[in-house]
N, C-alpha and C. Protein backbone atom coordinates (compact mmCIF):
# COMPACT_ATOMS: atom_id res chain seq x y z
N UNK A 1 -20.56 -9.99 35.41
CA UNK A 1 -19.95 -8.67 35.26
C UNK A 1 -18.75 -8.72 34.33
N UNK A 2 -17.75 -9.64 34.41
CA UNK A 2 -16.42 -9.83 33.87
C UNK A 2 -17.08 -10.45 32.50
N UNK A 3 -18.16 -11.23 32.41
CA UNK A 3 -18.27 -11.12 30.91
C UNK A 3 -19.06 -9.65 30.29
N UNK A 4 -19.72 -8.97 30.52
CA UNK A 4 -20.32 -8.05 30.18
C UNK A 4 -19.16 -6.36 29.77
N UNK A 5 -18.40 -7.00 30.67
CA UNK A 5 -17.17 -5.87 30.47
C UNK A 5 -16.26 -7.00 28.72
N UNK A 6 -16.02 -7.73 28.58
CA UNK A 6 -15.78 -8.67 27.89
C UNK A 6 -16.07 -8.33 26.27
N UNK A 7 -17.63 -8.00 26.51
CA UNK A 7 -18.52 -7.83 25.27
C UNK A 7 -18.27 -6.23 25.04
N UNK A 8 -18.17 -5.71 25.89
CA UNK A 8 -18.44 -4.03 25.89
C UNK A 8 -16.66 -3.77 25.30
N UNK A 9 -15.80 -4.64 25.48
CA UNK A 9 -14.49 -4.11 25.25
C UNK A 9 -14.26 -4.77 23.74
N UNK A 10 -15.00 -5.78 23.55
CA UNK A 10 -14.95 -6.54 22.34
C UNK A 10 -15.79 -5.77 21.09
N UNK A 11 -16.77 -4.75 21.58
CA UNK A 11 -17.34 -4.38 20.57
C UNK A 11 -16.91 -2.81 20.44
N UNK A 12 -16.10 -2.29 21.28
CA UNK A 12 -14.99 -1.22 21.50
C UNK A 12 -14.14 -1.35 20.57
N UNK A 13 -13.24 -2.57 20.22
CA UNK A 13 -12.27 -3.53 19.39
C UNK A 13 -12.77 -2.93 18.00
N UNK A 14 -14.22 -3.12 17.55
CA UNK A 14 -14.82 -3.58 16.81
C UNK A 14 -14.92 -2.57 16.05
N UNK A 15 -15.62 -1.66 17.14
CA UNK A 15 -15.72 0.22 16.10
C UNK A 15 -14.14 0.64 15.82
N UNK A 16 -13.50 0.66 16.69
CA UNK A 16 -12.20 0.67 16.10
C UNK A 16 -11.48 0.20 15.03
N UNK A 17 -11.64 -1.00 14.81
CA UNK A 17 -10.98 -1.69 13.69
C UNK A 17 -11.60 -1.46 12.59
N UNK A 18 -12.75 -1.21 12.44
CA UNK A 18 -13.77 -0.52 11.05
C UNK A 18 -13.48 1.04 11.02
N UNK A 19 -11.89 1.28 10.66
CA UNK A 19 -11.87 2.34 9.92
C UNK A 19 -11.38 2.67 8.38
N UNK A 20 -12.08 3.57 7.91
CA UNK A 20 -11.72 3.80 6.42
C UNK A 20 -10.39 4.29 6.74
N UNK A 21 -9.39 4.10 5.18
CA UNK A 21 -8.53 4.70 4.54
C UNK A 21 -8.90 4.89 3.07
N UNK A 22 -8.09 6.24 2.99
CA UNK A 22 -8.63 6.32 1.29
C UNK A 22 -6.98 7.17 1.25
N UNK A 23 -6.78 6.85 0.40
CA UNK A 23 -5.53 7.77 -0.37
C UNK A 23 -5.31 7.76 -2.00
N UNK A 24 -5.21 8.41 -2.48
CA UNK A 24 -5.47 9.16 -3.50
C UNK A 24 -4.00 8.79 -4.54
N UNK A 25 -3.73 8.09 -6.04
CA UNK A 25 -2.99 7.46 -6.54
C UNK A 25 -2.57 8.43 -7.73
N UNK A 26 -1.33 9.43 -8.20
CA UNK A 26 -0.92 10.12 -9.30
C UNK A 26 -0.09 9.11 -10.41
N UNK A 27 0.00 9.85 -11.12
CA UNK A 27 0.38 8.86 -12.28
C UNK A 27 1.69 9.53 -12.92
N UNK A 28 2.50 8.97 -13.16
CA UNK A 28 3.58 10.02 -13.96
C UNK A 28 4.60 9.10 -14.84
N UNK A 29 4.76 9.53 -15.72
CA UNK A 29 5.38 9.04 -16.88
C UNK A 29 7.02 9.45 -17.28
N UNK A 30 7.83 8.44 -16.92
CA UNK A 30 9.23 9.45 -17.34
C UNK A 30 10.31 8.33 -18.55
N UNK A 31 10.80 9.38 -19.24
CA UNK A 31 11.83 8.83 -20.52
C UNK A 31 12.83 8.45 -19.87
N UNK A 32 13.34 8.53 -19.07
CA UNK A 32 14.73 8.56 -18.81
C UNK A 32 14.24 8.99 -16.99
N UNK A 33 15.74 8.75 -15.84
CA UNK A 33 15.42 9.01 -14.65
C UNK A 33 15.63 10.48 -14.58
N UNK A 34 16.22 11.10 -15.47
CA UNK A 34 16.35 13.03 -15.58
C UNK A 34 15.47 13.76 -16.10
N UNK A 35 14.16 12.84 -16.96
CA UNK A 35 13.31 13.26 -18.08
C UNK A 35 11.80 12.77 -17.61
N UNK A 36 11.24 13.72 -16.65
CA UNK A 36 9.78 13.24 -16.37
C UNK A 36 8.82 13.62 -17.44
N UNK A 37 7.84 13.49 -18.58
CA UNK A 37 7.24 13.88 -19.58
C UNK A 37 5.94 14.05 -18.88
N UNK A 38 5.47 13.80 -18.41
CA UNK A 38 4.19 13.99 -17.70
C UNK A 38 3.77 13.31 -16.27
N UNK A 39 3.03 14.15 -15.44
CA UNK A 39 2.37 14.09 -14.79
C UNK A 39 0.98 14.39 -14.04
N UNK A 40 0.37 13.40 -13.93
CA UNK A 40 -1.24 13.70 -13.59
C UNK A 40 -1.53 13.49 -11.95
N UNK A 41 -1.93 14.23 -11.45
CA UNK A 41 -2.13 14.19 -9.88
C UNK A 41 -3.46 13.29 -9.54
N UNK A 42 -4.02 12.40 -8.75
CA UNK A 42 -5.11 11.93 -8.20
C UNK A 42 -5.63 11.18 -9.50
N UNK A 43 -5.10 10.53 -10.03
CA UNK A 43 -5.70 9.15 -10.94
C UNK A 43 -6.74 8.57 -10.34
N UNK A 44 -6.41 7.90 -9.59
CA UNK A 44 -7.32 6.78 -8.62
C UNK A 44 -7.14 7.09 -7.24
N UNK A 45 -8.24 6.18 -6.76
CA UNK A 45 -8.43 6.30 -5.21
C UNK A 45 -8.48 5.11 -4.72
N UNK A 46 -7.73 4.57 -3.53
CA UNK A 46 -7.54 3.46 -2.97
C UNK A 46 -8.07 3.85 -1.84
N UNK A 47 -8.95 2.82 -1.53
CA UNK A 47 -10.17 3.14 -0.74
C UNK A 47 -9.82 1.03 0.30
N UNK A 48 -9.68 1.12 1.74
CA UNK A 48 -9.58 0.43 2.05
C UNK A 48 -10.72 0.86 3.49
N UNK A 49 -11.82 -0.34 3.54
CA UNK A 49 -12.72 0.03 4.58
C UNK A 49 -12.94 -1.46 5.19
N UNK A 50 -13.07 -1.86 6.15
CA UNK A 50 -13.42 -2.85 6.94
C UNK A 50 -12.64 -4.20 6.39
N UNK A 51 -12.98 -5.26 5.39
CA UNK A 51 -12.33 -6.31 5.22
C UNK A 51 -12.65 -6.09 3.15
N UNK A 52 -12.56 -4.81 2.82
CA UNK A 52 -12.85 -4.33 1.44
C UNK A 52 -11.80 -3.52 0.82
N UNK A 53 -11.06 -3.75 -0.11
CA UNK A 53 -10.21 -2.78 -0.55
C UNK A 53 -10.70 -2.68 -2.43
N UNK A 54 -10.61 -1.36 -2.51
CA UNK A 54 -11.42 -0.81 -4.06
C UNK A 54 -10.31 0.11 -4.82
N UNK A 55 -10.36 0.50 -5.88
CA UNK A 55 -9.14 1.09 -6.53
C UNK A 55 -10.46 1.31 -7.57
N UNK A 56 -11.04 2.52 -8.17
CA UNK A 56 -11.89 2.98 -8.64
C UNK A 56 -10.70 4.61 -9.48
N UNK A 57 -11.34 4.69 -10.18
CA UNK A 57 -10.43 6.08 -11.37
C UNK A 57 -11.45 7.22 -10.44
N UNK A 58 -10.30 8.08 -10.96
CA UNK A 58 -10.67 9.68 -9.75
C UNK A 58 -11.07 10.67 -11.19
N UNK A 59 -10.92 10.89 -12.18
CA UNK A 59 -11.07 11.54 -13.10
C UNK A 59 -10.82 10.87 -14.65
N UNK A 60 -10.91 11.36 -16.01
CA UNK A 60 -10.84 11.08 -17.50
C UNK A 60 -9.97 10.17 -17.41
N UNK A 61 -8.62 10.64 -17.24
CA UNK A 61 -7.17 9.75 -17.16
C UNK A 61 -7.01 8.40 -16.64
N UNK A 62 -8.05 8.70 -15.23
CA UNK A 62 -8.02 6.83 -14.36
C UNK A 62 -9.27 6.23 -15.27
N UNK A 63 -9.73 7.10 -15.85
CA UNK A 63 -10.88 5.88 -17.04
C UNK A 63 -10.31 5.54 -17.81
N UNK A 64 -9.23 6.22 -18.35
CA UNK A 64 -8.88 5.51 -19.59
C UNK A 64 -8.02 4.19 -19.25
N UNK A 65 -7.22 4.24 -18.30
CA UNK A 65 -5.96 3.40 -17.77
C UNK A 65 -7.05 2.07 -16.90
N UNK A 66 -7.95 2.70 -16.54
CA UNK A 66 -8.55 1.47 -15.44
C UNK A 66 -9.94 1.39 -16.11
N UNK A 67 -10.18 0.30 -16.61
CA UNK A 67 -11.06 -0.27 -17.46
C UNK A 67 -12.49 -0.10 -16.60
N UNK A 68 -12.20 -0.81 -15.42
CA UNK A 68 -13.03 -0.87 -14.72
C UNK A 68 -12.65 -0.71 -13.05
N UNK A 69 -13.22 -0.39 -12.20
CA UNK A 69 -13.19 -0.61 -10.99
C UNK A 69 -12.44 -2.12 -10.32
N UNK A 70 -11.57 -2.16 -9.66
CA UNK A 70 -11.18 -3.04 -9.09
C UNK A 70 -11.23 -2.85 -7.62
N UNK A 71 -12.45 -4.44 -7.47
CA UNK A 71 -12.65 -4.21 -5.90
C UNK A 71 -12.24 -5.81 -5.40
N UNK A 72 -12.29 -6.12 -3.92
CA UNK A 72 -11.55 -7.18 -3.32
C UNK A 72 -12.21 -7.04 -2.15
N UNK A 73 -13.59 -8.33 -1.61
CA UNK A 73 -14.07 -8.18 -0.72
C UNK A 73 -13.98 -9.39 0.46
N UNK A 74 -14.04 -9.07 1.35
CA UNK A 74 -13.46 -10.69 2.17
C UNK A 74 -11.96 -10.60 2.72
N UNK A 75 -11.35 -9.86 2.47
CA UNK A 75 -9.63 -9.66 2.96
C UNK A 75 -9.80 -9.63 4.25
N UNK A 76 -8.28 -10.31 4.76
CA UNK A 76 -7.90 -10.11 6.22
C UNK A 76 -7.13 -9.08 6.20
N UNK A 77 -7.48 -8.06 6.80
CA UNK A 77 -6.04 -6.91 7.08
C UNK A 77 -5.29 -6.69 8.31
N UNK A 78 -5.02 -8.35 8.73
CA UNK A 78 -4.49 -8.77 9.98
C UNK A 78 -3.03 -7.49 10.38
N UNK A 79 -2.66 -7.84 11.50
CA UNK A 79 -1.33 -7.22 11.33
C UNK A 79 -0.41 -7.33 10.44
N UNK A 80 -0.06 -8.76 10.15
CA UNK A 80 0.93 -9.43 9.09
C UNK A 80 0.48 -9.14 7.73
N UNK A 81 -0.27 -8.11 7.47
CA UNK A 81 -0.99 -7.70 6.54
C UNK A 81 -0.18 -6.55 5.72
N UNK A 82 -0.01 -6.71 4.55
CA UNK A 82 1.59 -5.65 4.09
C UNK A 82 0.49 -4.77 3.96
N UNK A 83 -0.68 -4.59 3.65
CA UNK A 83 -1.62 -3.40 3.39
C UNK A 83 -2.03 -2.74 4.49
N UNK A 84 -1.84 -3.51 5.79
CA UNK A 84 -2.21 -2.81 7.00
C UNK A 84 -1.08 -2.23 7.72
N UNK A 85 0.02 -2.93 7.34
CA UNK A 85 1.46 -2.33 8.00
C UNK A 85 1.50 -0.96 6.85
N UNK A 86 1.10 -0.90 5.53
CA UNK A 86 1.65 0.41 4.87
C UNK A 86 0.23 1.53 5.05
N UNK A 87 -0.53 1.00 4.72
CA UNK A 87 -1.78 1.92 4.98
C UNK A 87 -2.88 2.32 6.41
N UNK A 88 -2.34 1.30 7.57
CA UNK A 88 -3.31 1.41 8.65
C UNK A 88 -2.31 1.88 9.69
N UNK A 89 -0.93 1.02 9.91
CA UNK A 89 0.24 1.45 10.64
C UNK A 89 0.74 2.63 10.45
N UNK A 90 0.60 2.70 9.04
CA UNK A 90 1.45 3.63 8.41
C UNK A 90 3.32 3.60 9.02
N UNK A 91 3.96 2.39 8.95
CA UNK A 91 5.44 2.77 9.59
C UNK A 91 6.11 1.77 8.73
N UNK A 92 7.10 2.06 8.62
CA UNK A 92 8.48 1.17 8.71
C UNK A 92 8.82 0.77 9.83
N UNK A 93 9.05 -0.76 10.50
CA UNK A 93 8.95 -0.86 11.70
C UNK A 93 10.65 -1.44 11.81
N UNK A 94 11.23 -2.64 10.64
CA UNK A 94 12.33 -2.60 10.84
C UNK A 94 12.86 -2.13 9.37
N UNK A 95 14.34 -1.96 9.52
CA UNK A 95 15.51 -1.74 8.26
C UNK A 95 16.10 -3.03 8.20
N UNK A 96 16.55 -2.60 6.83
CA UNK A 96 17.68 -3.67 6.49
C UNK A 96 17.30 -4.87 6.40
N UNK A 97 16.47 -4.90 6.68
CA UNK A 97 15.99 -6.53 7.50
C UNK A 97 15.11 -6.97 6.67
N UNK A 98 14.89 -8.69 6.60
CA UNK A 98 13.68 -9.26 5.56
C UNK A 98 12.55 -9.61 7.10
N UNK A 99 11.41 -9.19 6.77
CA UNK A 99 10.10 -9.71 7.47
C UNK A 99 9.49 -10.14 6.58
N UNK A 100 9.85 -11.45 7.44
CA UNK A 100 8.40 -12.55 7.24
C UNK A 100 7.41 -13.19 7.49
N UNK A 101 6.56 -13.96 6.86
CA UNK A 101 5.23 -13.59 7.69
C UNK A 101 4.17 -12.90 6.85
N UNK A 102 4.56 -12.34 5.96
CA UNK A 102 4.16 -10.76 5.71
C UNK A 102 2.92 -11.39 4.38
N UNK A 103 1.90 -11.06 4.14
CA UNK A 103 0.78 -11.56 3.34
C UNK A 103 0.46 -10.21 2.08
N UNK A 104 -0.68 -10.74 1.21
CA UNK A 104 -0.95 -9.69 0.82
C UNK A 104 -2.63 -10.10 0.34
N UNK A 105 -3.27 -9.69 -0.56
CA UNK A 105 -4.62 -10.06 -0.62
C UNK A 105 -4.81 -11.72 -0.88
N UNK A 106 -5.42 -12.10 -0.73
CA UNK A 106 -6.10 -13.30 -0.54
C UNK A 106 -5.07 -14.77 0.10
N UNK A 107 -4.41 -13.99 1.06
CA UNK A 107 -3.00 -14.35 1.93
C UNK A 107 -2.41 -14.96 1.28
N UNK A 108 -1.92 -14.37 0.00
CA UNK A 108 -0.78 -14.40 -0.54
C UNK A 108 0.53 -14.29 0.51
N UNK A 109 1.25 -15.62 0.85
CA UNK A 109 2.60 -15.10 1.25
C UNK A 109 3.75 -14.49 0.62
N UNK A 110 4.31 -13.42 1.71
CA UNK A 110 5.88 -12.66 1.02
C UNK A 110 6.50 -12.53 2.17
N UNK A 111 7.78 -11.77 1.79
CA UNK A 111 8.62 -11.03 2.49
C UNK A 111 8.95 -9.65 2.44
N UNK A 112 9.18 -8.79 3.13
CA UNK A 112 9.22 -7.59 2.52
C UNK A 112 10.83 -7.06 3.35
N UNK A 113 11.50 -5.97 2.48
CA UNK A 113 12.78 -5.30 3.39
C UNK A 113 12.63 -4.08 3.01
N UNK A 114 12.90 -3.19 3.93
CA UNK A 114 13.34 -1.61 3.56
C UNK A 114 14.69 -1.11 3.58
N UNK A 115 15.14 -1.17 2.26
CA UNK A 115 16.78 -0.76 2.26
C UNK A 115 16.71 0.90 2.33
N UNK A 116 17.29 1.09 3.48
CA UNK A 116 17.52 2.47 3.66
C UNK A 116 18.31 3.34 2.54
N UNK A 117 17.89 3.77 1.33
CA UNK A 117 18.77 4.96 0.85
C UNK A 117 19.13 6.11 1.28
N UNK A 118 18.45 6.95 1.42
CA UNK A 118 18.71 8.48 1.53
C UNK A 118 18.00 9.17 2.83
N UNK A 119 18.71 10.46 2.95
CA UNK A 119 17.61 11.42 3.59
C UNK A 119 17.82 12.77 2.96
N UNK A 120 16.72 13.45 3.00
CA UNK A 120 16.54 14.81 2.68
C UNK A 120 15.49 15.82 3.03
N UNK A 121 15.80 16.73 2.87
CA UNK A 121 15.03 17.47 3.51
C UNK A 121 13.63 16.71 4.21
N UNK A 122 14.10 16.10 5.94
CA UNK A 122 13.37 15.94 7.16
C UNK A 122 12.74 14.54 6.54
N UNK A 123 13.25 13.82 5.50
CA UNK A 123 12.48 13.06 4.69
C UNK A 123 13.48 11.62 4.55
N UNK A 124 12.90 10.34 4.67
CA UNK A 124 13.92 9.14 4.69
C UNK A 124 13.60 8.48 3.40
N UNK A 125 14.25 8.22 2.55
CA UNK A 125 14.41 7.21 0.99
C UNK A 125 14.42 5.66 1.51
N UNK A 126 13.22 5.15 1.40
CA UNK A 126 13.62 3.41 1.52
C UNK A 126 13.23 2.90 -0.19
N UNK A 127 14.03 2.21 -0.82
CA UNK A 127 13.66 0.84 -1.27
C UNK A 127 12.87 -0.42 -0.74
N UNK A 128 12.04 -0.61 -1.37
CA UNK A 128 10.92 -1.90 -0.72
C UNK A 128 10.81 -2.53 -1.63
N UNK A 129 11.95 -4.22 -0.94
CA UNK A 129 11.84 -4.99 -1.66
C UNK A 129 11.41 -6.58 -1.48
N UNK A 130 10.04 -7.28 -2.21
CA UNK A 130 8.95 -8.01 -2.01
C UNK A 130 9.44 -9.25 -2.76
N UNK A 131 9.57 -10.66 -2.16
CA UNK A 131 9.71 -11.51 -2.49
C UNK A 131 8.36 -12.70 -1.98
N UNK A 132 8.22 -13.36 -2.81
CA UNK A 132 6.99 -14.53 -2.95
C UNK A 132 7.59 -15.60 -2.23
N UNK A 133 6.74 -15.99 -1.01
CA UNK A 133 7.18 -17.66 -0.61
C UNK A 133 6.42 -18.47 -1.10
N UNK A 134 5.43 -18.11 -2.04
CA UNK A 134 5.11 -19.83 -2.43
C UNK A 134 4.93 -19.59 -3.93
N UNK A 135 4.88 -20.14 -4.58
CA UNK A 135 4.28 -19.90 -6.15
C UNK A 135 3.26 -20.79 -6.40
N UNK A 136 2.26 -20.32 -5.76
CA UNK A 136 1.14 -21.03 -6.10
C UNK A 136 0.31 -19.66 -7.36
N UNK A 137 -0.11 -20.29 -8.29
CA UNK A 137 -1.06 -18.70 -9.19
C UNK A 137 -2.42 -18.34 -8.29
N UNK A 138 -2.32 -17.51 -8.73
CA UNK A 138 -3.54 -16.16 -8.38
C UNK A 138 -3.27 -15.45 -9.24
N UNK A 139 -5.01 -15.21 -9.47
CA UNK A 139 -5.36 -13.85 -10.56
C UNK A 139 -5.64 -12.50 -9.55
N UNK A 140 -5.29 -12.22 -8.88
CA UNK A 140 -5.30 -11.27 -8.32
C UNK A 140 -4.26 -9.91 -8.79
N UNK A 141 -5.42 -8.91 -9.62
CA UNK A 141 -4.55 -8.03 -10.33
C UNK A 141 -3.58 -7.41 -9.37
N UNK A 142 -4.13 -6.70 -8.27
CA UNK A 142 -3.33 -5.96 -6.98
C UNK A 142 -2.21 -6.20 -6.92
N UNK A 143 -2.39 -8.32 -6.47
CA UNK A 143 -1.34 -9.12 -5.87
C UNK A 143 -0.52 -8.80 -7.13
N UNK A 144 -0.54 -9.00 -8.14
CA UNK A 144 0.70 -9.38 -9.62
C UNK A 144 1.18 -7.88 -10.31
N UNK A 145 0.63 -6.67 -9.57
CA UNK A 145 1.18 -5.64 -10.15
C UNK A 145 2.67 -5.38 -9.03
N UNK A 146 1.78 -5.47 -7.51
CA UNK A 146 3.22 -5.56 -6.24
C UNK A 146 4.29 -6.60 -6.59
N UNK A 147 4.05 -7.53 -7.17
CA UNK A 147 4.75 -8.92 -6.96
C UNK A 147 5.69 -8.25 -8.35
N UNK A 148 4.92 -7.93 -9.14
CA UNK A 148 6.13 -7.60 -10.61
C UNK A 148 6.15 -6.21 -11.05
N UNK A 149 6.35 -5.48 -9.93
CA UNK A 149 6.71 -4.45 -10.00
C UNK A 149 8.56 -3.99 -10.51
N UNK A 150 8.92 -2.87 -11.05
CA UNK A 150 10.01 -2.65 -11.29
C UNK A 150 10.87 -1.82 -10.21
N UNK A 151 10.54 -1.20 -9.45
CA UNK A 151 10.69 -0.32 -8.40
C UNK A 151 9.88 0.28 -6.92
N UNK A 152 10.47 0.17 -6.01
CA UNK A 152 9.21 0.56 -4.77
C UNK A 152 9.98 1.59 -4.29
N UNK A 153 9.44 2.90 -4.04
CA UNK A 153 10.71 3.69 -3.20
C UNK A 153 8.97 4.23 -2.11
N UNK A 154 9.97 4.20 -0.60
CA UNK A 154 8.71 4.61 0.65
C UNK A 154 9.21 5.79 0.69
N UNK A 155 9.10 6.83 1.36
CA UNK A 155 9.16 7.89 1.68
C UNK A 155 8.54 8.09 3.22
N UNK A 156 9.62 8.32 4.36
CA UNK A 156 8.93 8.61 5.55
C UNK A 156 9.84 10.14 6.41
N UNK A 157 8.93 10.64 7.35
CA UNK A 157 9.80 11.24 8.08
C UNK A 157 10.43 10.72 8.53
N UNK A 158 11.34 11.23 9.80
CA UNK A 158 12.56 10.79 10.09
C UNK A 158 12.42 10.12 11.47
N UNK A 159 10.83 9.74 11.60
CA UNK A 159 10.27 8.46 13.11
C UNK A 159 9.52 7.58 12.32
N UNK A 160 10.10 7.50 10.40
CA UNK A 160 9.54 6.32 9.78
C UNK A 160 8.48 6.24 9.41
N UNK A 161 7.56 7.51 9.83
CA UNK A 161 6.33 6.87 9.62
C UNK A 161 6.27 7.83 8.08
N UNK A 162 4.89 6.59 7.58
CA UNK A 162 5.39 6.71 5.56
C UNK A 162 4.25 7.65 5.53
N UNK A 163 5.09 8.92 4.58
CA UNK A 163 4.45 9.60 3.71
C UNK A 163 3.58 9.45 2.48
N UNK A 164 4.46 8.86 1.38
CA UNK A 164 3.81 8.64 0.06
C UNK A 164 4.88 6.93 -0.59
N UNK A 165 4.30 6.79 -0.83
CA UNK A 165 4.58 5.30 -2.07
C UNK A 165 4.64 5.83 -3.43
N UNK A 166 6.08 5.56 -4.34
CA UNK A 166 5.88 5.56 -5.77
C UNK A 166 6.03 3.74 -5.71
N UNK A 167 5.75 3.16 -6.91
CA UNK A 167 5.99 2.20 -7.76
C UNK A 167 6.36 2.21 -8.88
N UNK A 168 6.99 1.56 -9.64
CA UNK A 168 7.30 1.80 -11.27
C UNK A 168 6.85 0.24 -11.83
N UNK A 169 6.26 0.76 -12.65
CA UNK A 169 5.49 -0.59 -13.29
C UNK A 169 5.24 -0.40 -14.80
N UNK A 170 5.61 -1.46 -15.81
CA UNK A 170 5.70 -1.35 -17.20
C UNK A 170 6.11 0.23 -17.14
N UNK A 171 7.02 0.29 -16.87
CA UNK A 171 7.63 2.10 -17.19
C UNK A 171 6.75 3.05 -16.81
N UNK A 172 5.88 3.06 -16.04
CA UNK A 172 5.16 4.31 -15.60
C UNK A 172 5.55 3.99 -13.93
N UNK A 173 5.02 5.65 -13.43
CA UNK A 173 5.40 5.21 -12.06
C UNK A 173 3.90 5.84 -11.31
N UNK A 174 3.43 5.33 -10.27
CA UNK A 174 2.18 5.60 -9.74
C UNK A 174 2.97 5.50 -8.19
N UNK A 175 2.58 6.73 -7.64
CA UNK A 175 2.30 7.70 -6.64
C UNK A 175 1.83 7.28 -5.56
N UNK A 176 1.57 6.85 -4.16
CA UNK A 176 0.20 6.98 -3.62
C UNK A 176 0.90 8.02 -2.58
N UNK A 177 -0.23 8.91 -2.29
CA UNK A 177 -0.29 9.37 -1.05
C UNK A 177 -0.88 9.44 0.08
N UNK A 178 -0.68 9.85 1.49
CA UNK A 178 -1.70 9.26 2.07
C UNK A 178 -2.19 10.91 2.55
N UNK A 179 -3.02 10.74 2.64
CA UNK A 179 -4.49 12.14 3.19
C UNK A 179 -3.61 12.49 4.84
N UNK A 180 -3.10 13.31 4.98
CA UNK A 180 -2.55 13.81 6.60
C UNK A 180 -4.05 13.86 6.94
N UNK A 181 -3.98 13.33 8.49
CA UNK A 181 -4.73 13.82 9.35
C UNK A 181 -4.84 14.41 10.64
């Protein structure tokens, strides 16, 4: 009996943990931090499903910028998983603080901190900032755009939990948002 309840709670686990995320990536271009020159809404789609994460162009604009589809199959999106703490948790869990521990695709180790900036309207400003514990190489495009990025700002309400992600990378800044449900 106690194993049969065992299997029945283990494969409970199972449908649970096989859920999609998809959130949707804008693109925006600025001269200066007072001077935004353009912006394009829904570039790409970040599509994270079972142990698969894909980044595929949403319209003309994500074809031109994304050559091709970038997919990544085999990932752990353990807890210690920075993709499962920002996209499955969806939270900021501590401030100020460096967590470590913290992985990224093909368990790449890091650290990550959220320096609290701002609030505004019902809305919290973190800085997210990602440091490498090992330097071993990987071609992992994902891993080397987070890792050398120029800027991370989170955006959460005011119980942390994250709204949207910009990044700034080679001078553009990309968006993500996540789909309310």
């Amino acid at each position: 009996m106690i194993r049969a309840v065992f299997i029945v709670v283990l494969i409970c686990c199972q449908l649970v943990a096989n859920d999609k995320t998809e959130s949707f990536v804008s693109f925006e271009y600025w001269i200066s931090e007072e001077f935004k020159l353009f912006s394009i809404e829904d570039v790409f789609v970040l599509d994270i499903e079972d142990d698969n994460i894909n980044i595929s162009s949403n319209n003309w604009f994500g074809e031109m910028i994304l050559e091709e589809r970038i997919e990544y199959d085999q990932q752990a999106f353990t807890t210690n998983s920075l993709f499962n703490k920002i996209f499955i948790q969806k939270n900021v869990i501590k401030e100020d603080l460096w967590i470590k521990d913290i992985v990224l695709l093909d368990d790449r180790k890091i650290k990550v901190r959220y320096l609290y900036s701002d609030e505004k309207d019902g809305e919290k400003l973190f800085r997210m900032d990602i440091e490498k514990l090992n330097k071993d190489g990987d071609d992992n495009i994902i891993n080397d755009v987070i890792l050398n990025h120029d800027l991370i700002k989170v955006w959460t309400n005011l119980d942390n939990d994250i709204k949207r992600i910009s990044f700034k990378y080679n001078n553009a800044s990309y968006i993500i948002k996540f789909n309310e449900e």
